[in-house]
N, C-alpha and C. Protein backbone atom coordinates (compact mmCIF):
# COMPACT_ATOMS: atom_id res chain seq x y z
N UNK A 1 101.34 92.16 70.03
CA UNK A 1 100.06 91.59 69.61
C UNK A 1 99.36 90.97 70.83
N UNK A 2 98.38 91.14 71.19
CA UNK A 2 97.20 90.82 71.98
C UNK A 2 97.11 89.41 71.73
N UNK A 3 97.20 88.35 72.57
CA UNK A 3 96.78 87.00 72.62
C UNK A 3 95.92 86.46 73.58
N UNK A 4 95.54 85.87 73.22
CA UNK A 4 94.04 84.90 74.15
C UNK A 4 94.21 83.51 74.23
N UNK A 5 94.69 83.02 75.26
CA UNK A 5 94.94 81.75 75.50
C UNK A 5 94.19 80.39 76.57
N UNK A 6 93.41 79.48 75.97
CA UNK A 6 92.42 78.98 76.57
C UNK A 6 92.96 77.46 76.62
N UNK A 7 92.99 76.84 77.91
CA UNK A 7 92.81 75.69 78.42
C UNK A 7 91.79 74.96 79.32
N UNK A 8 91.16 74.04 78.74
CA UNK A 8 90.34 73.30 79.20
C UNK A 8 90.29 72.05 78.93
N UNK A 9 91.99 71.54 78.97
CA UNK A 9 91.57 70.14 78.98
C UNK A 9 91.90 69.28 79.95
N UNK A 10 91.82 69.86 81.28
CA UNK A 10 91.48 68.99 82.59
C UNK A 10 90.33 69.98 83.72
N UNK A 11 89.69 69.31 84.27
CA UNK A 11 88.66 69.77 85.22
C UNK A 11 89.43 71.78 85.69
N UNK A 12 90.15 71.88 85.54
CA UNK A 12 90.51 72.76 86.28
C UNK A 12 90.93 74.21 84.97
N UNK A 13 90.16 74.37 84.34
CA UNK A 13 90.36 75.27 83.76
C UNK A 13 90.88 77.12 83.47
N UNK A 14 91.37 77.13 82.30
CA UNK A 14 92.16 78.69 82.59
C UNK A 14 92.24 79.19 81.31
N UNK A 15 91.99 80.62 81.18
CA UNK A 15 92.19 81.14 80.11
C UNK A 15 93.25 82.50 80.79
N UNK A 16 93.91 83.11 79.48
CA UNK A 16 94.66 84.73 79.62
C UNK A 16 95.02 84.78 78.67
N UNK A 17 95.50 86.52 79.20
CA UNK A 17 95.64 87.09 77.95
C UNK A 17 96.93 87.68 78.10
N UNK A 18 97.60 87.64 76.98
CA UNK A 18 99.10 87.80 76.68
C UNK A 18 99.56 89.06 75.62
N UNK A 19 100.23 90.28 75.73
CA UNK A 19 101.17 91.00 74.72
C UNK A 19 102.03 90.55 74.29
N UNK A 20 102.20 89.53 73.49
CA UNK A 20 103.34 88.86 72.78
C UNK A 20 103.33 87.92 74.04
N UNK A 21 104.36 87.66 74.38
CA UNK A 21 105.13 86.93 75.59
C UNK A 21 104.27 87.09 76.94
N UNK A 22 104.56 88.67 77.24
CA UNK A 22 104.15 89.07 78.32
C UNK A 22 102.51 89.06 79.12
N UNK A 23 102.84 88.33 79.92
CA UNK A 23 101.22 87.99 80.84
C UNK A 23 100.60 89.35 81.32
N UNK A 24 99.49 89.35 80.82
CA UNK A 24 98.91 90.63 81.18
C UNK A 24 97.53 90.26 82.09
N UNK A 25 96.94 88.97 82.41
CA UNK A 25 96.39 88.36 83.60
C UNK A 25 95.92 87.13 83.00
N UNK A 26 95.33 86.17 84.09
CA UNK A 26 94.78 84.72 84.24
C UNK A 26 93.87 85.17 84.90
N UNK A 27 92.76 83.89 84.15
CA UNK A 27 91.66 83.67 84.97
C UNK A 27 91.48 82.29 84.97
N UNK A 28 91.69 81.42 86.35
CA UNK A 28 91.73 80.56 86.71
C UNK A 28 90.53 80.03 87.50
N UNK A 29 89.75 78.89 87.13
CA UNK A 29 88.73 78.35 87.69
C UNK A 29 88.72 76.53 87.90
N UNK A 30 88.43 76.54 89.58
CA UNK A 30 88.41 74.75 89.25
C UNK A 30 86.88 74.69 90.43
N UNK A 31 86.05 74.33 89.73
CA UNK A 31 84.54 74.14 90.23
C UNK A 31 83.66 72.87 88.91
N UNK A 32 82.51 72.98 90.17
CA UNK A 32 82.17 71.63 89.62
C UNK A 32 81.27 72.17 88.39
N UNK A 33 81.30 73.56 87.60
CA UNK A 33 80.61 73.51 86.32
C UNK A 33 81.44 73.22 85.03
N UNK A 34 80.71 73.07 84.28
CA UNK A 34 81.31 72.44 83.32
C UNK A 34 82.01 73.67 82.15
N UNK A 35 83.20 73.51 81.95
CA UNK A 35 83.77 74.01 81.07
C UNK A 35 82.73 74.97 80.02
N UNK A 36 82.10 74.71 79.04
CA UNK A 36 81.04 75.28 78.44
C UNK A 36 80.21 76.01 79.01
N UNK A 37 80.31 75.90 80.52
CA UNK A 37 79.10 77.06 81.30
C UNK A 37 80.20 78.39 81.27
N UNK A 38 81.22 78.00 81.84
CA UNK A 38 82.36 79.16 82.75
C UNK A 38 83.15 79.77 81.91
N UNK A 39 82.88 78.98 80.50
CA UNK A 39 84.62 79.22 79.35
C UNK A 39 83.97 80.81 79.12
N UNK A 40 83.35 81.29 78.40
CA UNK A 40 83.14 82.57 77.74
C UNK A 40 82.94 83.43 78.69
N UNK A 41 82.19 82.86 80.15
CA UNK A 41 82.15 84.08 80.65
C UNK A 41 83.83 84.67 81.55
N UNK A 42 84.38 83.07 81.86
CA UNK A 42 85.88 83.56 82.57
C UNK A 42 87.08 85.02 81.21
N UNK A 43 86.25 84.52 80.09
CA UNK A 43 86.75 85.18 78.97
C UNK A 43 86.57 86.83 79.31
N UNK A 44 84.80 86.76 79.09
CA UNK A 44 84.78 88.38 79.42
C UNK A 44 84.84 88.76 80.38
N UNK A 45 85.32 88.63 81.93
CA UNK A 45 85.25 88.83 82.99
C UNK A 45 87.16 89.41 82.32
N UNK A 46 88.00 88.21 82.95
CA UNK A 46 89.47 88.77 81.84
C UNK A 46 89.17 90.02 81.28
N UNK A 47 89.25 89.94 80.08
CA UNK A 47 88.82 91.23 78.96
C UNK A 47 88.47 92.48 79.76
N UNK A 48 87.44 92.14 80.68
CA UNK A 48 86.75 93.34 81.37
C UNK A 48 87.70 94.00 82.66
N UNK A 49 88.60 93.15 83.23
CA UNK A 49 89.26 93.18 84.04
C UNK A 49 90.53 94.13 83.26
N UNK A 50 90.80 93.68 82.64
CA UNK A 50 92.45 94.43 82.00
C UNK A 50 91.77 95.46 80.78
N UNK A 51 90.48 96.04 80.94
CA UNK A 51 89.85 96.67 80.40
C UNK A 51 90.39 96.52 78.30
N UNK A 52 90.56 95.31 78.03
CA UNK A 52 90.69 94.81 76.74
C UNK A 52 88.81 94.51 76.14
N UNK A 53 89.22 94.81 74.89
CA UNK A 53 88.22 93.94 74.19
C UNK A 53 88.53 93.18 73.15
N UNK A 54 87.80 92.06 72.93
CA UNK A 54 87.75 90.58 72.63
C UNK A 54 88.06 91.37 70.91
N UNK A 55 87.81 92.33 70.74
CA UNK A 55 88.02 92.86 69.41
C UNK A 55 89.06 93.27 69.26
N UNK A 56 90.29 93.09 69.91
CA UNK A 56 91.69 93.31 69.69
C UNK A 56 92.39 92.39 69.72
N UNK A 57 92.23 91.57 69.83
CA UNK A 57 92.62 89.93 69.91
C UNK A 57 93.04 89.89 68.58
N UNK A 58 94.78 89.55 68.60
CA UNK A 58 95.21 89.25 67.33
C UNK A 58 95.82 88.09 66.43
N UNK A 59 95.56 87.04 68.04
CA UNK A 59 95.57 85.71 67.59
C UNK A 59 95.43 85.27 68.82
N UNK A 60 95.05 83.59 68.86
CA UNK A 60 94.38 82.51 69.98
C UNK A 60 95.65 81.39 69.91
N UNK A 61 95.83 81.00 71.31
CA UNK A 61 96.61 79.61 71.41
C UNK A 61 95.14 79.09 71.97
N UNK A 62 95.75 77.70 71.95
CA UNK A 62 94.83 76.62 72.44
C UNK A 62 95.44 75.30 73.39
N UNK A 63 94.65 74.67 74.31
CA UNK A 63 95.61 73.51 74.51
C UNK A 63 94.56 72.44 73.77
N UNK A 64 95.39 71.75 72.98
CA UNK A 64 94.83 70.85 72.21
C UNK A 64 95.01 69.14 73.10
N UNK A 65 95.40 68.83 74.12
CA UNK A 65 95.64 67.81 74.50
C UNK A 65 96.57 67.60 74.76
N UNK A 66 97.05 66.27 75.38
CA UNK A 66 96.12 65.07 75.74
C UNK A 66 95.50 65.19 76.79
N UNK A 67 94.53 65.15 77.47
CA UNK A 67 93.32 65.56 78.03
C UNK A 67 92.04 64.88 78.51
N UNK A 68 90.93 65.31 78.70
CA UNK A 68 89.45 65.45 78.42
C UNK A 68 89.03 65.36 77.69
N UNK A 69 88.34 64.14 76.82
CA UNK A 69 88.22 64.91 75.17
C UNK A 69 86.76 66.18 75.06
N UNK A 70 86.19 65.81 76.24
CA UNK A 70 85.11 66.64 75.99
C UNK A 70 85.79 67.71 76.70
N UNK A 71 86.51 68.17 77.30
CA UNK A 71 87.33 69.62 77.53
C UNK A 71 87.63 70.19 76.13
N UNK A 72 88.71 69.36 75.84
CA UNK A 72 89.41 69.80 73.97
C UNK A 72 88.27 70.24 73.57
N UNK A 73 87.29 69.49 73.05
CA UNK A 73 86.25 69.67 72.21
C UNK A 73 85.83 70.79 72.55
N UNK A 74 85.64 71.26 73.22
CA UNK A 74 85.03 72.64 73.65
C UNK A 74 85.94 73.73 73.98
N UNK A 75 86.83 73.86 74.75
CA UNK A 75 87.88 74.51 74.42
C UNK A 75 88.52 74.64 73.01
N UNK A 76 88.70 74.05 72.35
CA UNK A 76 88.88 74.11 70.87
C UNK A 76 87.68 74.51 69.83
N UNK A 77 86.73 74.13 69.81
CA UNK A 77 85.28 74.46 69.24
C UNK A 77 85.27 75.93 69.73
N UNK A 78 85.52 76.46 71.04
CA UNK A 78 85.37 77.72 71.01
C UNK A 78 86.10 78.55 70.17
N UNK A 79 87.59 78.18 70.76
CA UNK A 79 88.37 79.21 69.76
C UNK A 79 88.55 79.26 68.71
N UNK A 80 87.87 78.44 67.83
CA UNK A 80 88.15 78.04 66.62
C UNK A 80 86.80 79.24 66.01
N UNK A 81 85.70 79.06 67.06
CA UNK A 81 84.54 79.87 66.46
C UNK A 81 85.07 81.47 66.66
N UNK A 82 85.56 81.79 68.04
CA UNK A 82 86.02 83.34 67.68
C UNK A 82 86.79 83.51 66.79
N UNK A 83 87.93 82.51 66.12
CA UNK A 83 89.23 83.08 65.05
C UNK A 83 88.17 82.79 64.31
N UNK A 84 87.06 82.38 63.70
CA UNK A 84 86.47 82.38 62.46
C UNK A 84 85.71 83.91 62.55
N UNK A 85 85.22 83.90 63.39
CA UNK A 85 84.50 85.24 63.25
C UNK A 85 85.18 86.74 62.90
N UNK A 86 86.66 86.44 63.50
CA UNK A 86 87.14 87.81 63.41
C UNK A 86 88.58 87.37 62.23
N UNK A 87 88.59 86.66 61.53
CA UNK A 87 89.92 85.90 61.05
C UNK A 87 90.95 86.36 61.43
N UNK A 88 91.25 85.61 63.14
CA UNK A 88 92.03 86.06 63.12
C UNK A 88 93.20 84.53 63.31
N UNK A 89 94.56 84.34 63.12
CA UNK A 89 95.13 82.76 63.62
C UNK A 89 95.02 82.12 64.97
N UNK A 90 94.93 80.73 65.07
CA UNK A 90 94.94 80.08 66.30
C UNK A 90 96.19 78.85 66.24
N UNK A 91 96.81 78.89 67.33
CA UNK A 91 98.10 78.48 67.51
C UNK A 91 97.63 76.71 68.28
N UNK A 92 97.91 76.07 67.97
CA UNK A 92 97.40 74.83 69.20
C UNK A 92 98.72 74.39 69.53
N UNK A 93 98.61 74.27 70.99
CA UNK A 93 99.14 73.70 71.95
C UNK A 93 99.42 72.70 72.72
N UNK A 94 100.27 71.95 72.91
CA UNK A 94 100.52 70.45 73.21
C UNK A 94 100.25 70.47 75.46
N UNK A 95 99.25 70.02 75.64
CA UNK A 95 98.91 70.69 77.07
C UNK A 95 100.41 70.07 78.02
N UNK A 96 100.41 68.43 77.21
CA UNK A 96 102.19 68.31 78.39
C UNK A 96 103.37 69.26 78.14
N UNK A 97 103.74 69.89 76.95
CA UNK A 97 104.75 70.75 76.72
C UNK A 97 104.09 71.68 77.59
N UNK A 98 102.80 72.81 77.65
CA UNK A 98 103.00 73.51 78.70
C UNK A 98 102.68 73.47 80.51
N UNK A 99 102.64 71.97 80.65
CA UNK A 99 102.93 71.94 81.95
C UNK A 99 104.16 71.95 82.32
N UNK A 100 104.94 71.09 80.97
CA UNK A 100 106.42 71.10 81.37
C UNK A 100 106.89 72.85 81.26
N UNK A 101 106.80 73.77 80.38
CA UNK A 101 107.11 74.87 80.48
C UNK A 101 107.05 75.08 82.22
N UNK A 102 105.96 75.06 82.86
CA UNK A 102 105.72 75.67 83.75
C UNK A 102 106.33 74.86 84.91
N UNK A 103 106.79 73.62 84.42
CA UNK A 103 107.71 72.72 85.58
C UNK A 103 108.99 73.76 85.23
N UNK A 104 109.57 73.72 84.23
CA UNK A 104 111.02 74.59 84.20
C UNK A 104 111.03 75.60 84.43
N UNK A 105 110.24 76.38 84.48
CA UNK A 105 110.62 77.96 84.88
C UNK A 105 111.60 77.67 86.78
N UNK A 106 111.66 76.88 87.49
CA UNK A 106 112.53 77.53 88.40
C UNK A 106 114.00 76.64 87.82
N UNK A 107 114.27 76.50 86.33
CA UNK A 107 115.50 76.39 86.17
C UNK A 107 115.94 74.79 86.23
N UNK A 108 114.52 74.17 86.59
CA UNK A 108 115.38 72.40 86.75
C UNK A 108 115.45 71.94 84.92
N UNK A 109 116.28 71.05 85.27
CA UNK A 109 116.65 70.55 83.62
C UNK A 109 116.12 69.81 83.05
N UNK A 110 115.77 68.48 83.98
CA UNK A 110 114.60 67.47 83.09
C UNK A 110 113.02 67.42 83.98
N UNK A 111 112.21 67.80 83.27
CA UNK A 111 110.82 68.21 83.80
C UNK A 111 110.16 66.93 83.31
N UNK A 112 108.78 66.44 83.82
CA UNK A 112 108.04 65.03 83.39
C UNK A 112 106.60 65.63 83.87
N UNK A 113 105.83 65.91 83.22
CA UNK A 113 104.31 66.12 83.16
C UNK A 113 104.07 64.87 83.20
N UNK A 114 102.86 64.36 83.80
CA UNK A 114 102.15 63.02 83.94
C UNK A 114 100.86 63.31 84.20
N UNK A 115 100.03 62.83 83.30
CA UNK A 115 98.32 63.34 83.32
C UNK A 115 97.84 61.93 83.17
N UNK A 116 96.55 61.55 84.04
CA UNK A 116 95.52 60.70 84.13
C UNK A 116 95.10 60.19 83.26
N UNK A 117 95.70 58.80 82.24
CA UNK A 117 94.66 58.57 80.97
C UNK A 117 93.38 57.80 81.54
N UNK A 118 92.98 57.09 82.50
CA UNK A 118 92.47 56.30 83.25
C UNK A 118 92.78 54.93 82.59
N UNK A 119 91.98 54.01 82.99
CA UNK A 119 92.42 52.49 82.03
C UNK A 119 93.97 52.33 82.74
N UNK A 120 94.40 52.30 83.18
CA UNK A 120 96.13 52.17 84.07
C UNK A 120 96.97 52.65 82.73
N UNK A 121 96.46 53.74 82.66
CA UNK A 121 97.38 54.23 81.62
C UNK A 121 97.83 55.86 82.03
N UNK A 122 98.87 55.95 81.76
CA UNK A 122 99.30 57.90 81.52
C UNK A 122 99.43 58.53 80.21
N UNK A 123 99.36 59.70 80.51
CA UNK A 123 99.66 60.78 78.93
C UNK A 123 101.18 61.08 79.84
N UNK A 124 102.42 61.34 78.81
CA UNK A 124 103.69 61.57 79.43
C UNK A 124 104.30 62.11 78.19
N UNK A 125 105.53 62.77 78.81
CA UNK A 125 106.77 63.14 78.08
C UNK A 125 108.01 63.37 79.16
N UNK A 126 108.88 63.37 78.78
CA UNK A 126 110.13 63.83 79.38
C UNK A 126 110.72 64.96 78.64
N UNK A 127 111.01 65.97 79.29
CA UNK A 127 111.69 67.26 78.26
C UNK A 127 112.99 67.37 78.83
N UNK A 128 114.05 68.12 77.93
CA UNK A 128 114.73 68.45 78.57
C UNK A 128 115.09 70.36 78.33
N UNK A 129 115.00 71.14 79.68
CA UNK A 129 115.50 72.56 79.05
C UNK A 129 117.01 72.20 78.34
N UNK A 130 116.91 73.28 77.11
CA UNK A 130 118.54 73.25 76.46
C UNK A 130 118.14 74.39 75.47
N UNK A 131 119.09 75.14 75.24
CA UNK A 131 119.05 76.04 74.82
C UNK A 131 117.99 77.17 74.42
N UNK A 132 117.42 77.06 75.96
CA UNK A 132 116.49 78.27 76.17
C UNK A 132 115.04 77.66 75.44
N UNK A 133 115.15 76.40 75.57
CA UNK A 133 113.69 75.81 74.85
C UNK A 133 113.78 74.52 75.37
N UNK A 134 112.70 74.16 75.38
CA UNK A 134 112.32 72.29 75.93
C UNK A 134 112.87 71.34 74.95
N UNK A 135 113.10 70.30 74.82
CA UNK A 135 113.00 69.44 73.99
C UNK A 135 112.84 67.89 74.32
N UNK A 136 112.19 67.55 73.18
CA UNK A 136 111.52 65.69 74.08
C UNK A 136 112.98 65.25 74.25
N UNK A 137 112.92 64.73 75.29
CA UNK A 137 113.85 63.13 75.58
C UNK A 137 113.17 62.07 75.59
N UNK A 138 111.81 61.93 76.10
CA UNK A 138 110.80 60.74 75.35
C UNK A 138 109.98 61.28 75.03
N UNK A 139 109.08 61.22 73.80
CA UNK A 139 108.10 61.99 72.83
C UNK A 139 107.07 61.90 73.99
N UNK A 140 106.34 62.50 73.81
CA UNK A 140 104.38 62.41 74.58
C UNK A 140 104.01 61.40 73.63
N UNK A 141 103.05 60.73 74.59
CA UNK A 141 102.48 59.93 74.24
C UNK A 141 101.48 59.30 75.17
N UNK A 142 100.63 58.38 74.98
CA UNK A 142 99.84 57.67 75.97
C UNK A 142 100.92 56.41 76.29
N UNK A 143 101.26 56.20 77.70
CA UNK A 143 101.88 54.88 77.77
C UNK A 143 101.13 54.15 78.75
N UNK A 144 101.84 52.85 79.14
CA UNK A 144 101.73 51.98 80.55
C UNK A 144 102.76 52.89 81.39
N UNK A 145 102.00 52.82 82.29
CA UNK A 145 102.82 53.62 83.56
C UNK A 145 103.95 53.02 83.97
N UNK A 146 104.53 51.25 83.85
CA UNK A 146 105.35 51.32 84.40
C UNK A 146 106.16 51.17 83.04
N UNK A 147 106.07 50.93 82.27
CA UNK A 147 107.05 51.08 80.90
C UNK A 147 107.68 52.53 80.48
N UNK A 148 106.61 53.27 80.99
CA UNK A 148 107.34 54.98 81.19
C UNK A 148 108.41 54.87 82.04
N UNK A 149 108.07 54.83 82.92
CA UNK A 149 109.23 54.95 84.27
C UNK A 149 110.34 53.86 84.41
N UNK A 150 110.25 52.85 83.77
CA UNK A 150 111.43 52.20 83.27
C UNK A 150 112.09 53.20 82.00
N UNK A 151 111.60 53.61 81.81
CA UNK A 151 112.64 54.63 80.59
C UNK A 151 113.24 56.23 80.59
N UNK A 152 112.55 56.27 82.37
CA UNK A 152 113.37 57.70 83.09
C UNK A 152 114.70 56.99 83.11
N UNK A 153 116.10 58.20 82.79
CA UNK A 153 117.21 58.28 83.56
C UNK A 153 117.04 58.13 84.79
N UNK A 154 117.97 56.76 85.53
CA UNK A 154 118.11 56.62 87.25
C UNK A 154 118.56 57.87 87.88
N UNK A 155 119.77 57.75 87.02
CA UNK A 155 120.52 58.74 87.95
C UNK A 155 120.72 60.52 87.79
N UNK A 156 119.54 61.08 87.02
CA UNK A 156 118.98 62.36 86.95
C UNK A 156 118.15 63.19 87.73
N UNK A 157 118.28 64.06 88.40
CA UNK A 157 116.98 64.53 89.33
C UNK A 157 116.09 64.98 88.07
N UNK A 158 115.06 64.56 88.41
CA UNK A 158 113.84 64.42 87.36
C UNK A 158 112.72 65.72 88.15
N UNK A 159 112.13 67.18 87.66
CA UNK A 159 111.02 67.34 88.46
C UNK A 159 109.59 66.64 87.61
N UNK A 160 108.62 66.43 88.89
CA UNK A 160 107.58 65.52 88.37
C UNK A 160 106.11 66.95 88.32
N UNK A 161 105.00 66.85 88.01
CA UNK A 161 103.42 67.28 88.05
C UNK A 161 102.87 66.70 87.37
N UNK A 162 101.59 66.74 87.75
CA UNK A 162 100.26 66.54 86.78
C UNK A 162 99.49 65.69 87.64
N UNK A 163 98.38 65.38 87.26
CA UNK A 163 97.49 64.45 87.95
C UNK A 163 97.85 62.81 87.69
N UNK A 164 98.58 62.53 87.04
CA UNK A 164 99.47 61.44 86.83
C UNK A 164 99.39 60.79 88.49
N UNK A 165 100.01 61.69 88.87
CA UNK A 165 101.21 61.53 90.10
C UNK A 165 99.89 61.02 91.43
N UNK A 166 98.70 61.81 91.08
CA UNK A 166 97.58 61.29 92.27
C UNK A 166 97.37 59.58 92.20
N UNK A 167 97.17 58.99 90.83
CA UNK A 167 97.02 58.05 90.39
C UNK A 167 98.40 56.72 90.90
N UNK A 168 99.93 57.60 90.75
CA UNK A 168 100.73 56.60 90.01
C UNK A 168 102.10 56.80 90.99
N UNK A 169 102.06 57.72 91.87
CA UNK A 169 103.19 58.33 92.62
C UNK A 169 104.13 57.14 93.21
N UNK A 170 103.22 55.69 93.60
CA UNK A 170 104.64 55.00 94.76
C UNK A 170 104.62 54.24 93.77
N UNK A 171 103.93 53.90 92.14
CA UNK A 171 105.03 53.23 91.16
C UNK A 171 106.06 53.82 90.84
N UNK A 172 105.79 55.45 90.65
CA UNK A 172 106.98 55.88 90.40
C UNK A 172 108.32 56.09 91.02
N UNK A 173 107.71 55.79 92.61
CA UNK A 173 109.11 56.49 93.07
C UNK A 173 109.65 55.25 93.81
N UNK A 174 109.48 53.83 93.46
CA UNK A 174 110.00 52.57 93.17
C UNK A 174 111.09 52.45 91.88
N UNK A 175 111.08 53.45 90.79
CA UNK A 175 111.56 53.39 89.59
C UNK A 175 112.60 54.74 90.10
N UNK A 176 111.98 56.12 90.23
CA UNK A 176 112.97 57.07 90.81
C UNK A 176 113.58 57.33 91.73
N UNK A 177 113.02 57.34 93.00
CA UNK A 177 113.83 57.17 93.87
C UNK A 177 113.85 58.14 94.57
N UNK A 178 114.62 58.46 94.94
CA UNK A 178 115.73 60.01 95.52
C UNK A 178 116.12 61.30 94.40
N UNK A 179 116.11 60.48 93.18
CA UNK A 179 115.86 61.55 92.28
C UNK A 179 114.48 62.16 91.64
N UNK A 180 113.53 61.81 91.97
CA UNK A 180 112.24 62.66 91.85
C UNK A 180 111.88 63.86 92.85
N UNK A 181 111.52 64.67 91.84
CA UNK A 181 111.47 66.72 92.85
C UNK A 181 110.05 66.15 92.74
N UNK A 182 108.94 67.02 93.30
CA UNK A 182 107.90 67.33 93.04
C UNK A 182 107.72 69.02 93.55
N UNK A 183 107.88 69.65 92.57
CA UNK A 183 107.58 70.92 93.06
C UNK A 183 105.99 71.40 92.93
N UNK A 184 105.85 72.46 93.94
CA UNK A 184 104.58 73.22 93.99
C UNK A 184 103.90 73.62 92.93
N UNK A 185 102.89 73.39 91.72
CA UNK A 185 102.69 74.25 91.04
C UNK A 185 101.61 74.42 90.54
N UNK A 186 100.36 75.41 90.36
CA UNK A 186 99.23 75.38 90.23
C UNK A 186 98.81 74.53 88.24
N UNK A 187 97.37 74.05 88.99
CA UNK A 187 97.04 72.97 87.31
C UNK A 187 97.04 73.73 86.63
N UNK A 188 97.09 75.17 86.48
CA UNK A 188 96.75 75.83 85.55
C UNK A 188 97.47 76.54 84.67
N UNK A 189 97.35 76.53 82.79
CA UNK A 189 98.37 76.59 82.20
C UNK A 189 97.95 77.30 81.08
N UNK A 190 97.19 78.20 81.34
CA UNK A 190 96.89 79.37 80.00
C UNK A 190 97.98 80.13 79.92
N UNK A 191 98.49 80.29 80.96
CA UNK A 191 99.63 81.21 80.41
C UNK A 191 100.98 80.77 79.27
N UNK A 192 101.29 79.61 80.06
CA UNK A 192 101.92 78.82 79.13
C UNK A 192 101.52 78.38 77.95
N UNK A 193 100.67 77.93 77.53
CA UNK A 193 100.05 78.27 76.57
C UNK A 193 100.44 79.27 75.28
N UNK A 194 99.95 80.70 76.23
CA UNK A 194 100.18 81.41 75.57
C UNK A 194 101.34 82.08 74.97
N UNK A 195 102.00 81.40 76.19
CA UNK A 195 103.86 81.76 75.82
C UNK A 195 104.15 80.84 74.36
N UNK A 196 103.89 79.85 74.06
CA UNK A 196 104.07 78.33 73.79
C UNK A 196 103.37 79.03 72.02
N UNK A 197 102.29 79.36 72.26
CA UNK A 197 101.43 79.83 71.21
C UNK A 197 102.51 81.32 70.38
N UNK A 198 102.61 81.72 70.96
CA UNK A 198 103.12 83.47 70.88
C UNK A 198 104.41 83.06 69.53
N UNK A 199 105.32 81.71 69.95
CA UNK A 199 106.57 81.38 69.74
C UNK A 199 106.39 80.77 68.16
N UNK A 200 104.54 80.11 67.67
CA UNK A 200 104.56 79.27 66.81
C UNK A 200 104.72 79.99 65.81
C-alpha cells in the first residue's frame, strides 16, 4: 500500500512516500517559507519524482506533535483534507517517537529526543529499543529541563537529538556526563513517520 507521510511540526519540514514499510523517497525542506507555501507543492514535486499519483495513496501518517502548533495545524489540516477527499485512513504520529525511531536505527538502546518548548521548558521522552520496537521509559511529555534529566539513568549511555539540545546541552551534560552520544542525524522525519504510521 502506497503511503504519504507529512511532517511539519518544526521549521524544517518533510514529507514521503512509503510501500508499506519501504521508503520509496523524501522530500526534505528547511527555508524561511512557511510550511503552507512549500507543503503541497514538496507533495507534488515527490509524486512527480517517483512518477506516483496522489490518486494512489492508500493511506496518510501524520506528525501530530509536540511541536509548532501552527506547523501541526497545517500539516494536519492538510492531510486530513486529502483523506477526506479520497476516503482514504490517516495514521497520526507522535513526532518524539519518530525522532527516537530515527535515533535507534544505528542499534543504540536508550534514545532521548529533546525538542524546544520555549518558556525553559522541553517536549521529551526516553525510549527504550526492546523487542524490535521502542518503548517509553519516561512517557513524552512537556517538562522542566532539569527535572527531566534528573530522571535519566546515570549510568546508561543515553543517545541524545532534537533542538532541545541547542537550547539545553551543558544542563544536560552536568546531569549525563560521559554517558551522553550525540549522533549525526538529519531534523527530518517523514520517513519515520511513515514507518511509525504503516505499523498502526
Amino acid at each position: 500500500m502506497l503511503i504519504l507521510a507529512v511532517d511539519t511540526t518544526t521549521p524544517g519540514g518533510s514529507v514521503a512516500l512509503l510501500e508499506d514499510e519501504k521508503l520509496l523517497g523524501e522530500a526534505n525542506v528547511e527555508s524561511a517559507a512557511t510550511h503552507s507555501a512549500r507543503l503541497f507543492r514538496s507533495i507534488d514535486f515527490l509524486a512527480g519524482a517517483l512518477g506516483k499519483d496522489i490518486k494512489d495513496v492508500g493511506a496518510f501518517a501524520v506528525a501530530v506533535g509536540p511541536g509548532s502548533f501552527t506547523g501541526i495545524r497545517i500539516g494536519v489540516g492538510a492531510v486530513k483534507s486529502l483523506a477526506f477527499a479520497s476516503g482514504k485512513p490517516v495514521a497520526p504520529v507522535s513526532t518524539l517517537l519518530a525522532l527516537a525511531m530515527k535515533l535507534a536505527s544505528d542499534g543504540t538502546r536508550l534514545v532521548c529526543p529533546l525538542l524546544d518548548a520555549k518558556k525553559d521548558e522541553i517536549y521529551a521522552g526516553l525510549f527504550e529499543a526492546r523487542g524490535g520496537g521502542l518503548v517509553e521509559a519516561i512517557p513524552q511529555g512537556a517538562y522542566d529541563p532539569d527535572a527531566f534529566f534528573a530522571r535519566l539513568p546515570s549510568r546508561r549511555v543515553i543517545a541524545f537529538a532534537g533542538s532541545g539540545l541547542d537550547a539545553y546541552r551543558a544542563r544536560l551534560m552536568r546531569r549525563a556526563g560521559g554517558k551522553a552520544r550525540f549522533p549525526e542525524r538529519s531534523p527530518f522525519i517523514a520517513a519515520e513517520v511513515g514507518r511509525i504510521g504503516a505499523g498502526l
